[in-house]
N, C-alpha and C. Protein backbone atom coordinates (compact mmCIF):
# COMPACT_ATOMS: atom_id res chain seq x y z
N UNK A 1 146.20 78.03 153.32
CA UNK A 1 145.38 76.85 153.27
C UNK A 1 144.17 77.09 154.16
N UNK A 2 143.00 76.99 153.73
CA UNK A 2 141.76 76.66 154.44
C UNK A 2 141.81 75.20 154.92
N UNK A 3 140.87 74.91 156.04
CA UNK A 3 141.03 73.29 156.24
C UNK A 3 139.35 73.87 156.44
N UNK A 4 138.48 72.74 156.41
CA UNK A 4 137.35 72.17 156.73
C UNK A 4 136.83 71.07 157.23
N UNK A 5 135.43 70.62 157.49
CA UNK A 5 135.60 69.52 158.48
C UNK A 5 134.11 69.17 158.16
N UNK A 6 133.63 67.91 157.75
CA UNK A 6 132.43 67.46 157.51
C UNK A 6 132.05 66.04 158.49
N UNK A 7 130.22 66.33 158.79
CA UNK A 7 130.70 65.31 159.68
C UNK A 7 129.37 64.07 159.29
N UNK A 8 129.69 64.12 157.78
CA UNK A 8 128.67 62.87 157.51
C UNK A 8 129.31 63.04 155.50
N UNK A 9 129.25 61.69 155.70
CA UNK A 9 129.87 61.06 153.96
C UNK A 9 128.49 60.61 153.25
N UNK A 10 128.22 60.54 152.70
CA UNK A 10 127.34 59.63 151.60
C UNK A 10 128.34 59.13 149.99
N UNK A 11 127.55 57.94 149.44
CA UNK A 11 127.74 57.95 148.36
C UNK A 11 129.06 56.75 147.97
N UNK A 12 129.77 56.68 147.13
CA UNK A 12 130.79 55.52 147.38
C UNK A 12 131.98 56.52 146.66
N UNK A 13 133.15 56.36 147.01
CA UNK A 13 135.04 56.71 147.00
C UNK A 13 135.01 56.23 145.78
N UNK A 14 135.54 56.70 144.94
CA UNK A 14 135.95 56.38 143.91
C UNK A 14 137.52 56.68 143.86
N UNK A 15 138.20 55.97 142.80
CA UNK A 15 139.95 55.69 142.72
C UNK A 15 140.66 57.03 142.48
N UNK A 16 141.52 57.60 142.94
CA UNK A 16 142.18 58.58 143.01
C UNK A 16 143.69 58.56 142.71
N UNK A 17 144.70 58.94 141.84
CA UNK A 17 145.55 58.91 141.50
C UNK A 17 146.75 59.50 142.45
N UNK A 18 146.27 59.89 143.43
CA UNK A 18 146.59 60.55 144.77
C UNK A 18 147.04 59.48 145.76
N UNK A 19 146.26 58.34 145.47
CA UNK A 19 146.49 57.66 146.71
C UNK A 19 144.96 56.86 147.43
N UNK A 20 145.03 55.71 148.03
CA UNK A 20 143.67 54.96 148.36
C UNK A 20 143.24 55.57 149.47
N UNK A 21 142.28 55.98 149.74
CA UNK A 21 141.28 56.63 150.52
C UNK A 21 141.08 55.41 151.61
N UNK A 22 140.85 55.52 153.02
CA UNK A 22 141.00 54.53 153.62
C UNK A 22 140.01 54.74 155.23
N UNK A 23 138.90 54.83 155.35
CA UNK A 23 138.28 54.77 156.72
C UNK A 23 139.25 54.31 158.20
N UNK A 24 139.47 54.95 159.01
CA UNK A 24 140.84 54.96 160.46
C UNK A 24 139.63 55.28 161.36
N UNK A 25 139.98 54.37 162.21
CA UNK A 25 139.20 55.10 163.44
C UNK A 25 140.56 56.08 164.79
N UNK A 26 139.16 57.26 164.81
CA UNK A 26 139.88 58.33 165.33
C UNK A 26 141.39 57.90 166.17
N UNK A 27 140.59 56.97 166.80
CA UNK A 27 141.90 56.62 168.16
C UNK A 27 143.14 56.38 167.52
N UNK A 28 143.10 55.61 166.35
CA UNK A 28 144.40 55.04 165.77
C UNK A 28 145.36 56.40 164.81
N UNK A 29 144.30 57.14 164.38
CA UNK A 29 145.42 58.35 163.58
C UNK A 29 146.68 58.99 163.80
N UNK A 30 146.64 59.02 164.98
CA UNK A 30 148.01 59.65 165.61
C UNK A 30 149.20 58.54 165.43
N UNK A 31 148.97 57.50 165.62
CA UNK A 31 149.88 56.61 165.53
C UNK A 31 150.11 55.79 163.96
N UNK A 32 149.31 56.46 162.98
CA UNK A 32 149.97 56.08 161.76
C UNK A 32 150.93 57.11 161.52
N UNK A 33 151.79 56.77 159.55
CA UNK A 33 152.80 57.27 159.81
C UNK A 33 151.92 58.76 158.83
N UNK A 34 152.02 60.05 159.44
CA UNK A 34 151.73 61.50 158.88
C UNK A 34 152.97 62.68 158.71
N UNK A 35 152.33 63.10 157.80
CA UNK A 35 152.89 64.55 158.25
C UNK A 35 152.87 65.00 159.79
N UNK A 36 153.80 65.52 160.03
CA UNK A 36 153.64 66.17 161.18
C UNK A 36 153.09 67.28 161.72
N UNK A 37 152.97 68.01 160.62
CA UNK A 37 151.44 69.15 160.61
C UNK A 37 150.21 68.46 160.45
N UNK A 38 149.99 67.39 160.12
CA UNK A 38 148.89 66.79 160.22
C UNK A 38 148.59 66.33 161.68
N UNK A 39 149.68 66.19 162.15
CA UNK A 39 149.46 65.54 163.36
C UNK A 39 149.07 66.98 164.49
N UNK A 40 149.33 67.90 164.21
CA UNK A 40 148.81 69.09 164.86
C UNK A 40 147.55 69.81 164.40
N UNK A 41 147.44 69.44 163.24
CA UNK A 41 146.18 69.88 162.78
C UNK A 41 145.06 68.61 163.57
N UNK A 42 145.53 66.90 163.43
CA UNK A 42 144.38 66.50 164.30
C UNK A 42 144.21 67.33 165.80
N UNK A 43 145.34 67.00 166.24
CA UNK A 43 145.15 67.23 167.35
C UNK A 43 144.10 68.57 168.22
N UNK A 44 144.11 69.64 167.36
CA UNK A 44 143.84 70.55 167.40
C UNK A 44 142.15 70.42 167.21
N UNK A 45 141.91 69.32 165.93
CA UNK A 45 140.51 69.27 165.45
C UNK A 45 139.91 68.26 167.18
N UNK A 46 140.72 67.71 167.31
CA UNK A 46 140.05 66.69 168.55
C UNK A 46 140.25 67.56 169.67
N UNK A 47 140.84 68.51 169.79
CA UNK A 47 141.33 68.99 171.28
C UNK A 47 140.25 70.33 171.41
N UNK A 48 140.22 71.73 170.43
CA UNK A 48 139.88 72.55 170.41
C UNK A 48 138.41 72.89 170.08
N UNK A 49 137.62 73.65 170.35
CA UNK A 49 136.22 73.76 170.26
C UNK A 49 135.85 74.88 169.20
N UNK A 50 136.82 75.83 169.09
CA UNK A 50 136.55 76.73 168.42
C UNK A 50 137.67 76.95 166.75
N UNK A 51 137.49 78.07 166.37
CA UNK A 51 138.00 78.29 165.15
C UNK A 51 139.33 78.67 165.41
N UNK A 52 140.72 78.30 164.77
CA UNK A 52 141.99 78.37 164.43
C UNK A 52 142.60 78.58 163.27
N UNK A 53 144.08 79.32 163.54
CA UNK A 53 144.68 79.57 162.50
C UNK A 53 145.75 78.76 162.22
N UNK A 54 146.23 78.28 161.38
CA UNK A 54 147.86 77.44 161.86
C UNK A 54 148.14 77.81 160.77
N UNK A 55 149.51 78.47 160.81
CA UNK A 55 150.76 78.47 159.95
C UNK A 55 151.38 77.23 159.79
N UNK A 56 152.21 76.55 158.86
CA UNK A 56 153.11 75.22 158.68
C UNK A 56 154.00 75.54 157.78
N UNK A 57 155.27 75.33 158.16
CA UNK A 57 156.46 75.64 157.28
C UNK A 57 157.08 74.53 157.01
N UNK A 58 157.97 73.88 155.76
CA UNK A 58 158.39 72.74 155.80
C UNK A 58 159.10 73.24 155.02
N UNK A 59 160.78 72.49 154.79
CA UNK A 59 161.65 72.60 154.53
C UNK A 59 162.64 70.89 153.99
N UNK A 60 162.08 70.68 152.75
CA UNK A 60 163.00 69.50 152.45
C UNK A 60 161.84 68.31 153.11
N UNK A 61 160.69 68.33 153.51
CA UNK A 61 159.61 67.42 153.87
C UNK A 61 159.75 67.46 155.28
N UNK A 62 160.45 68.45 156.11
CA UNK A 62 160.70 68.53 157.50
C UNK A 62 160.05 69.66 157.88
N UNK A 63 159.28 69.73 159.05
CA UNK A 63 158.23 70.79 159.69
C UNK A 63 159.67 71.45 160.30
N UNK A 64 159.30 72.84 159.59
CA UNK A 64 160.47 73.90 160.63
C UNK A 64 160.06 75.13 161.26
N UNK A 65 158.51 75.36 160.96
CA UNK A 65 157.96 76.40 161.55
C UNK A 65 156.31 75.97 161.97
N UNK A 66 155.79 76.27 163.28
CA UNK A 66 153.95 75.83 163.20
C UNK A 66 154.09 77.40 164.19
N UNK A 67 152.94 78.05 163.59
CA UNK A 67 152.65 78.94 164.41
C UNK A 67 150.76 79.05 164.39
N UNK A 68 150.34 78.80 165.57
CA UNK A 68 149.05 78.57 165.94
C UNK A 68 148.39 79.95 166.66
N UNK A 69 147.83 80.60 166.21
CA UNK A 69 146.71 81.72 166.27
C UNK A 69 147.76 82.77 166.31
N UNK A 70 149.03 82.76 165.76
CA UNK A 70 150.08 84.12 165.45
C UNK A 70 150.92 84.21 166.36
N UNK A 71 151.23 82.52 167.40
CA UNK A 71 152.01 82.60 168.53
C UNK A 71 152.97 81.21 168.34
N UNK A 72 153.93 81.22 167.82
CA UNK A 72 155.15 80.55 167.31
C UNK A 72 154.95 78.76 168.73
N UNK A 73 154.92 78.12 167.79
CA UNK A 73 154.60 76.84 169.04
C UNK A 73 156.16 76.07 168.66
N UNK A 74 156.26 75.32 170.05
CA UNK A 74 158.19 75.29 170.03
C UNK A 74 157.36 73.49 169.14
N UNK A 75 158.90 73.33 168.42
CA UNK A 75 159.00 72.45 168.10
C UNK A 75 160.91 71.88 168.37
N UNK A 76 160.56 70.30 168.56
CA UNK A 76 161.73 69.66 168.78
C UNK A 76 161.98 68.32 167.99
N UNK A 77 163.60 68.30 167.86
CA UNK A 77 164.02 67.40 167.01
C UNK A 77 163.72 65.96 167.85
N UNK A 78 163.14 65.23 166.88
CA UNK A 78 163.35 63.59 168.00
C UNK A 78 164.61 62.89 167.98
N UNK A 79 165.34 62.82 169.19
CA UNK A 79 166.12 62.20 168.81
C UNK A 79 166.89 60.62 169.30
N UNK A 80 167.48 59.78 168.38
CA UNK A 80 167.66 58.49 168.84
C UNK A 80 168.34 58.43 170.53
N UNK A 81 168.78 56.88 170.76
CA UNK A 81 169.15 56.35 172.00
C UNK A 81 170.54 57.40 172.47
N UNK A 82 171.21 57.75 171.44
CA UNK A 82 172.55 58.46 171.61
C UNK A 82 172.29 60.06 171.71
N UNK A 83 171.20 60.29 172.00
CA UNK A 83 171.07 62.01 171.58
C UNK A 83 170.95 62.69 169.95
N UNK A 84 170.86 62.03 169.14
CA UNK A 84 171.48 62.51 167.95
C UNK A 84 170.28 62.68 167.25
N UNK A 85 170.07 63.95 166.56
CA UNK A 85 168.80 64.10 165.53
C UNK A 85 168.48 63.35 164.71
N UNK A 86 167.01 62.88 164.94
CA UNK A 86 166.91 61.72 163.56
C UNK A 86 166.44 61.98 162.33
N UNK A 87 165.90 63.61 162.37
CA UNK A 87 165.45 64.09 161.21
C UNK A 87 163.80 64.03 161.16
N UNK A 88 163.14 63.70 162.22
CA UNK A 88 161.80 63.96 162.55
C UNK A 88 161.72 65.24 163.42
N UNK A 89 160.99 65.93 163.11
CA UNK A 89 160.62 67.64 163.68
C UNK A 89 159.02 67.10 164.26
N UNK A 90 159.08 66.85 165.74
CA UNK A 90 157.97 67.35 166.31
C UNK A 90 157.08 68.26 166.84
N UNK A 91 156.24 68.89 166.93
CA UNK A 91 155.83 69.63 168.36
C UNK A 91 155.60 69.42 169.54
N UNK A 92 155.86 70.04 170.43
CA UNK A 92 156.43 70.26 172.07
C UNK A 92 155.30 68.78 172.54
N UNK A 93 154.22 69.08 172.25
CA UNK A 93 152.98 68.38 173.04
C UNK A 93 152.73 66.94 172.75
N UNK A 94 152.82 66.90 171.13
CA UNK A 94 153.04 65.59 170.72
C UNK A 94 154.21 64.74 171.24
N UNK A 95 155.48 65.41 171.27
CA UNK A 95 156.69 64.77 171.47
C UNK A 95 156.70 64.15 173.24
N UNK A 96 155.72 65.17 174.12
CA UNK A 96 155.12 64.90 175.38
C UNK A 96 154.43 63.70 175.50
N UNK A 97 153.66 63.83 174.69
CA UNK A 97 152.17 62.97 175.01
C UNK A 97 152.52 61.84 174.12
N UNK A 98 153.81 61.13 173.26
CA UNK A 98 154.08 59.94 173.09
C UNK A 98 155.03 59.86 173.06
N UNK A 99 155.96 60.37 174.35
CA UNK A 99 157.74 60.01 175.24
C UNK A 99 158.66 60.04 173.95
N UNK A 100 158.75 60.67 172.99
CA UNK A 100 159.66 60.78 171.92
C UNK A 100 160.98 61.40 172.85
N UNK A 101 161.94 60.87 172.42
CA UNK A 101 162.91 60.80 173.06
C UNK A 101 163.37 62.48 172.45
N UNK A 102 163.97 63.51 173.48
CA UNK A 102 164.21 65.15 172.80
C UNK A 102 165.24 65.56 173.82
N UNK A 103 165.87 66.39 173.34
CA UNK A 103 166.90 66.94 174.24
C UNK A 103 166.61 68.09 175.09
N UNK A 104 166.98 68.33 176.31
CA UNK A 104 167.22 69.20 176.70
C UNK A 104 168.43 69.36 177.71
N UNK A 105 168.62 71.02 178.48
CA UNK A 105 170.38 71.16 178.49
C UNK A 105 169.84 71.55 180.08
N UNK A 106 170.71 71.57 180.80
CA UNK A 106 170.51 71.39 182.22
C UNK A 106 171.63 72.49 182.68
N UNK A 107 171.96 73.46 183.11
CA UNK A 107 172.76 73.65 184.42
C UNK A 107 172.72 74.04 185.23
N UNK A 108 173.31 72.92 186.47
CA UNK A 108 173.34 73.73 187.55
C UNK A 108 174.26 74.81 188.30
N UNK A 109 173.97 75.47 188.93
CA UNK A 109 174.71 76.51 189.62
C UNK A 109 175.12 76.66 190.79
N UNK A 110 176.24 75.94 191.10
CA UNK A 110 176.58 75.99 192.72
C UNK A 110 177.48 77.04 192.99
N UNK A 111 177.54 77.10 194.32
CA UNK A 111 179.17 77.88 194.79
C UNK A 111 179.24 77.25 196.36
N UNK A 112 180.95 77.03 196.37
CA UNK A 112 181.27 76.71 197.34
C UNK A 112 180.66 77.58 198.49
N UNK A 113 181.59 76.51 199.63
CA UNK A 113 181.03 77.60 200.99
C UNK A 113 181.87 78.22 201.27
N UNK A 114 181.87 79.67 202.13
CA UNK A 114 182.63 80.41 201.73
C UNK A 114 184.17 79.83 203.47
N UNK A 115 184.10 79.24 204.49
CA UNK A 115 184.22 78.48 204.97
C UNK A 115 185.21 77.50 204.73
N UNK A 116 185.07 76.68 203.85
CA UNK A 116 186.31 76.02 203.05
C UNK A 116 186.02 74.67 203.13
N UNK A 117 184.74 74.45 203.84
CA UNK A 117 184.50 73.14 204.49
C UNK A 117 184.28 72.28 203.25
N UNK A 118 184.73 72.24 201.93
CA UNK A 118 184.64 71.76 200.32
C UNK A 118 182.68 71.33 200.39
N UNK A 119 181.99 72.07 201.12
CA UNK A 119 180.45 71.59 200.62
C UNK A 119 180.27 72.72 199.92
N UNK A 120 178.96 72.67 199.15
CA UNK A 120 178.24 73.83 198.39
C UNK A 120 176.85 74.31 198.34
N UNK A 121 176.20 75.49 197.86
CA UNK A 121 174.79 74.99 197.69
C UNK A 121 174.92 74.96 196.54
N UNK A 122 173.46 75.15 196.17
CA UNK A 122 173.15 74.93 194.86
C UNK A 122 171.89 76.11 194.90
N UNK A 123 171.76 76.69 193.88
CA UNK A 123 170.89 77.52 193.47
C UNK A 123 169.33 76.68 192.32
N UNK A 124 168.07 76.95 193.34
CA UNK A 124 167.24 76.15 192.32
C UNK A 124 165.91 77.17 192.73
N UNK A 125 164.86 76.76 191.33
CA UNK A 125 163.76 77.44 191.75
C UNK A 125 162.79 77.12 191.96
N UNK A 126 161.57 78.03 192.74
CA UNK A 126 160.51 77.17 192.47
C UNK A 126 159.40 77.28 191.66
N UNK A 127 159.06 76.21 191.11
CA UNK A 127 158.42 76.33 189.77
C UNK A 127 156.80 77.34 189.99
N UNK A 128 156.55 78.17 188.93
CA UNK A 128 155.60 78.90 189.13
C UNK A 128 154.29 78.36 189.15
N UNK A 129 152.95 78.82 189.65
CA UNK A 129 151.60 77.86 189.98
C UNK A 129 151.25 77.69 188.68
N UNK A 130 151.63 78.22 187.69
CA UNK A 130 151.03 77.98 186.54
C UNK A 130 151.42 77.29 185.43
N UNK A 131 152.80 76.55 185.79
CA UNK A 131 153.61 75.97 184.88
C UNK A 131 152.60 74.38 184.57
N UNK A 132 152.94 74.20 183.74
CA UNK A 132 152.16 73.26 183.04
C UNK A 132 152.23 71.28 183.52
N UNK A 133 153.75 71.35 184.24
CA UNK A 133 154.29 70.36 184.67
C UNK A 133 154.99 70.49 186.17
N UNK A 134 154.50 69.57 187.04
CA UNK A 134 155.45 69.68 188.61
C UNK A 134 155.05 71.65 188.80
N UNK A 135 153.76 72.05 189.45
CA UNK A 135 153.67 73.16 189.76
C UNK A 135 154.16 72.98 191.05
N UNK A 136 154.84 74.76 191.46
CA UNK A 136 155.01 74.66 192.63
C UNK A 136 156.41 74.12 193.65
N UNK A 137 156.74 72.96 192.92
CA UNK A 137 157.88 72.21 192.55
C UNK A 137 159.39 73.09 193.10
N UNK A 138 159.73 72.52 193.69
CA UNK A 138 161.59 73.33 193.61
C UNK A 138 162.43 72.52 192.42
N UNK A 139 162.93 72.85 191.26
CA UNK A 139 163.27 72.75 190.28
C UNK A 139 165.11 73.00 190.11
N UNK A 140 165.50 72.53 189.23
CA UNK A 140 166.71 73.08 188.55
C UNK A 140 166.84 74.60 188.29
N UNK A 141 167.63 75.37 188.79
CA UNK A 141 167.64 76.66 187.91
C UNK A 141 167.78 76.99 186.60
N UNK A 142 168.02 76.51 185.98
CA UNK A 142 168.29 76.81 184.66
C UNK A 142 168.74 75.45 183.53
N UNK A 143 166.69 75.27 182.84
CA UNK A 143 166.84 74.34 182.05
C UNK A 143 166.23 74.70 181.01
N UNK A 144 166.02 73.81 179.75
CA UNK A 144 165.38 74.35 178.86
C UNK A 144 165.45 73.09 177.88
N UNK A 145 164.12 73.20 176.97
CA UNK A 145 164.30 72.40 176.28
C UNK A 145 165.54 72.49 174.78
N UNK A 146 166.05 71.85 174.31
CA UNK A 146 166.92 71.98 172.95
C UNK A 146 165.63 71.97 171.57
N UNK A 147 165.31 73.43 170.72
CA UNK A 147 164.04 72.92 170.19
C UNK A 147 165.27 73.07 168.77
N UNK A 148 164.12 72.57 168.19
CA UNK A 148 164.75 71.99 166.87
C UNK A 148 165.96 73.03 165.78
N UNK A 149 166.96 72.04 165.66
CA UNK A 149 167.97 72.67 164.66
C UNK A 149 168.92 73.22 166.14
N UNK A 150 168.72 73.17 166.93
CA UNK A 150 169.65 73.71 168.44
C UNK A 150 170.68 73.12 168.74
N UNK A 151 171.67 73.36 169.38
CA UNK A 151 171.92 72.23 169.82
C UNK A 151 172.00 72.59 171.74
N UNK A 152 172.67 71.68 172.19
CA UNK A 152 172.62 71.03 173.69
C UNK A 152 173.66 72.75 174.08
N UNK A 153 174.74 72.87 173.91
CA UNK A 153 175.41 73.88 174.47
C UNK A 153 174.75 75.66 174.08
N UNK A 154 174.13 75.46 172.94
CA UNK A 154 173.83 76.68 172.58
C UNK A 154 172.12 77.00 173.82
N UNK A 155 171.65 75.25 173.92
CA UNK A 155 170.45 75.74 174.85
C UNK A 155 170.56 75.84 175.86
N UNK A 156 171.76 75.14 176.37
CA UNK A 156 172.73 75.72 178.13
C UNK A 156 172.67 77.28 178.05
N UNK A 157 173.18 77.85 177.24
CA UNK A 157 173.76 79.28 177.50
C UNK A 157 172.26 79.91 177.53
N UNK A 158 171.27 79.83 176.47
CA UNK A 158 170.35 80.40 175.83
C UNK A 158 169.34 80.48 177.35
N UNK A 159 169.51 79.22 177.61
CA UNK A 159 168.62 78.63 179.05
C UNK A 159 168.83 79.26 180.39
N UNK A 160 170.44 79.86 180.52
CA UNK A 160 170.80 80.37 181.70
C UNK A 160 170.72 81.81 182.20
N UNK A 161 169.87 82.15 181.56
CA UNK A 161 169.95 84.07 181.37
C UNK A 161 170.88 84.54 180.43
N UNK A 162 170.40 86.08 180.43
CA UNK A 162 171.16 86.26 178.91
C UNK A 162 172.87 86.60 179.87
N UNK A 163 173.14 87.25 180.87
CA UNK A 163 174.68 86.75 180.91
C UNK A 163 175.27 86.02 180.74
N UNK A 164 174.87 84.39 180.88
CA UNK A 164 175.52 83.30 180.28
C UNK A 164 175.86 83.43 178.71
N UNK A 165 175.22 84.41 177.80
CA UNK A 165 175.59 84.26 176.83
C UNK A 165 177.11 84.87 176.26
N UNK A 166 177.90 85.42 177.46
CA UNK A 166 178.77 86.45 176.64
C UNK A 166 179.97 84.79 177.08
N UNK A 167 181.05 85.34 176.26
CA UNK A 167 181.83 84.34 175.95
C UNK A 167 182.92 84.00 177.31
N UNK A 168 183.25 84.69 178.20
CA UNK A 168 183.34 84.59 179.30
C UNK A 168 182.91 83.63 180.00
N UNK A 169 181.27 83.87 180.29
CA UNK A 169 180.59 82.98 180.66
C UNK A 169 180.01 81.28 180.57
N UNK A 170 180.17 81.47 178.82
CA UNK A 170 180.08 80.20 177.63
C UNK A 170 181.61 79.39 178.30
N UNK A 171 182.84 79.92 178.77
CA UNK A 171 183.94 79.33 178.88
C UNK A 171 183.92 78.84 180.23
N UNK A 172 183.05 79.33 180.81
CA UNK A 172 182.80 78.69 182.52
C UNK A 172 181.82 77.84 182.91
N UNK A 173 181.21 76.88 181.52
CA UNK A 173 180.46 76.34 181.69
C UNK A 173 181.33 75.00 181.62
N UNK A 174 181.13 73.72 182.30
CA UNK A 174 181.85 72.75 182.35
C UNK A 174 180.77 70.99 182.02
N UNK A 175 181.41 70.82 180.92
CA UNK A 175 180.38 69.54 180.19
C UNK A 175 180.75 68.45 180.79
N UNK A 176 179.57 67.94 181.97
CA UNK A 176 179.37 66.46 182.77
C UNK A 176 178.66 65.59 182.04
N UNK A 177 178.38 65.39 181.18
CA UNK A 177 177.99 64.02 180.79
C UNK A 177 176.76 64.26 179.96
N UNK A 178 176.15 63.16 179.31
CA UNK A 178 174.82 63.08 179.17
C UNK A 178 173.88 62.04 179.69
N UNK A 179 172.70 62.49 180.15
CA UNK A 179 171.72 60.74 180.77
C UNK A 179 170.56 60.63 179.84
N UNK A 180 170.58 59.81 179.29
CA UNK A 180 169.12 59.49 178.61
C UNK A 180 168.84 58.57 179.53
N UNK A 181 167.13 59.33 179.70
CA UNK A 181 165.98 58.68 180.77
C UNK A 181 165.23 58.82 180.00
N UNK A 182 163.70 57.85 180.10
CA UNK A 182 162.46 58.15 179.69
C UNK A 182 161.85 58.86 181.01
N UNK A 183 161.06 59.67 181.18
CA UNK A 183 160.60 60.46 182.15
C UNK A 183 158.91 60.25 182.01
């Protein structure tokens, strides 16, 4: 797909079997109801200055692949009050920039003291100067977002280094709960 971009109309709309043609002002587009590659393609036309490539994959009317200048952009499932996929596929930034409710898997890593005194630490990091959110930050060790089609335990392991992945490890992981917060 080519996209293009004009920035003056003349003349009058005539009826289209497609669908009614309809003048939006910019501010409101994001918040009608779109494709969701559309919604990255605005974003991109309002955000970016220069020329782009975007890949869009859809599957059954669901976005399952966006890859922007040949570099795979995460996308995540939105999901309701209970955690549960609702069958909307966002991208990372959008799902940011209007609090769509998305999963991600958390663990932490303690060990007792060696002492016996039943306290522990905890192992956390600190976030790098360049991270996009809370730079600098002392953080969770090992989190990650759940991106779409994932689920919560597979992004625990995936999230914790690749030793967490051997099955050993998968069996020493211990499931506390879930919290839905808006953040």
């Amino acid at each position: 797909m080519c996209l293009y971009t004009a920035d003056g109309f003349s003349g009058e709309m005539t009826a289209c079997s497609e669908g009614d043609l309809q003048w939006v002002e910019k501010e409101r587009v994001l918040g009608l109801n779109l494709w969701e590659g559309d919604r990255i393609f605005f974003m991109l036309l309002n955000e970016w200055e220069s020329f782009f490539s975007l890949k869009l994959s859809y599957r059954n009317d669901v976005l399952t692949e966006a890859v922007l200048d040949g570099t795979p952009m995460e996308l995540f499932d939105v999901r309701d009050r209970d955690g549960n996929p609702t069958g909307v596929v966002k991208e990372r930034s959008l799902v940011h920039r209007y609090g769509d409710i998305h999963g991600t898997s958390h663990v932490w890593i303690v060990r007792p003291h060696e002492n016996g005194d039943g306290g522990f630490d905890v192992l956390l990091q600190k976030r790098s100067a360049g991270k996009d959110s809370f730079p600098g930050c002392f953080d969770i060790s090992s989190a990650g977002h759940v991106d779409a089609g994932k689920d919560y335990l597979e992004t625990a392991c995936g999230s914790s280094g690749r030793s967490w992945a051997s099955g050993r490890r998968r069996r020493s992981l211990r499931f506390l709960g879930c919290i839905l917060r808006k953040i």
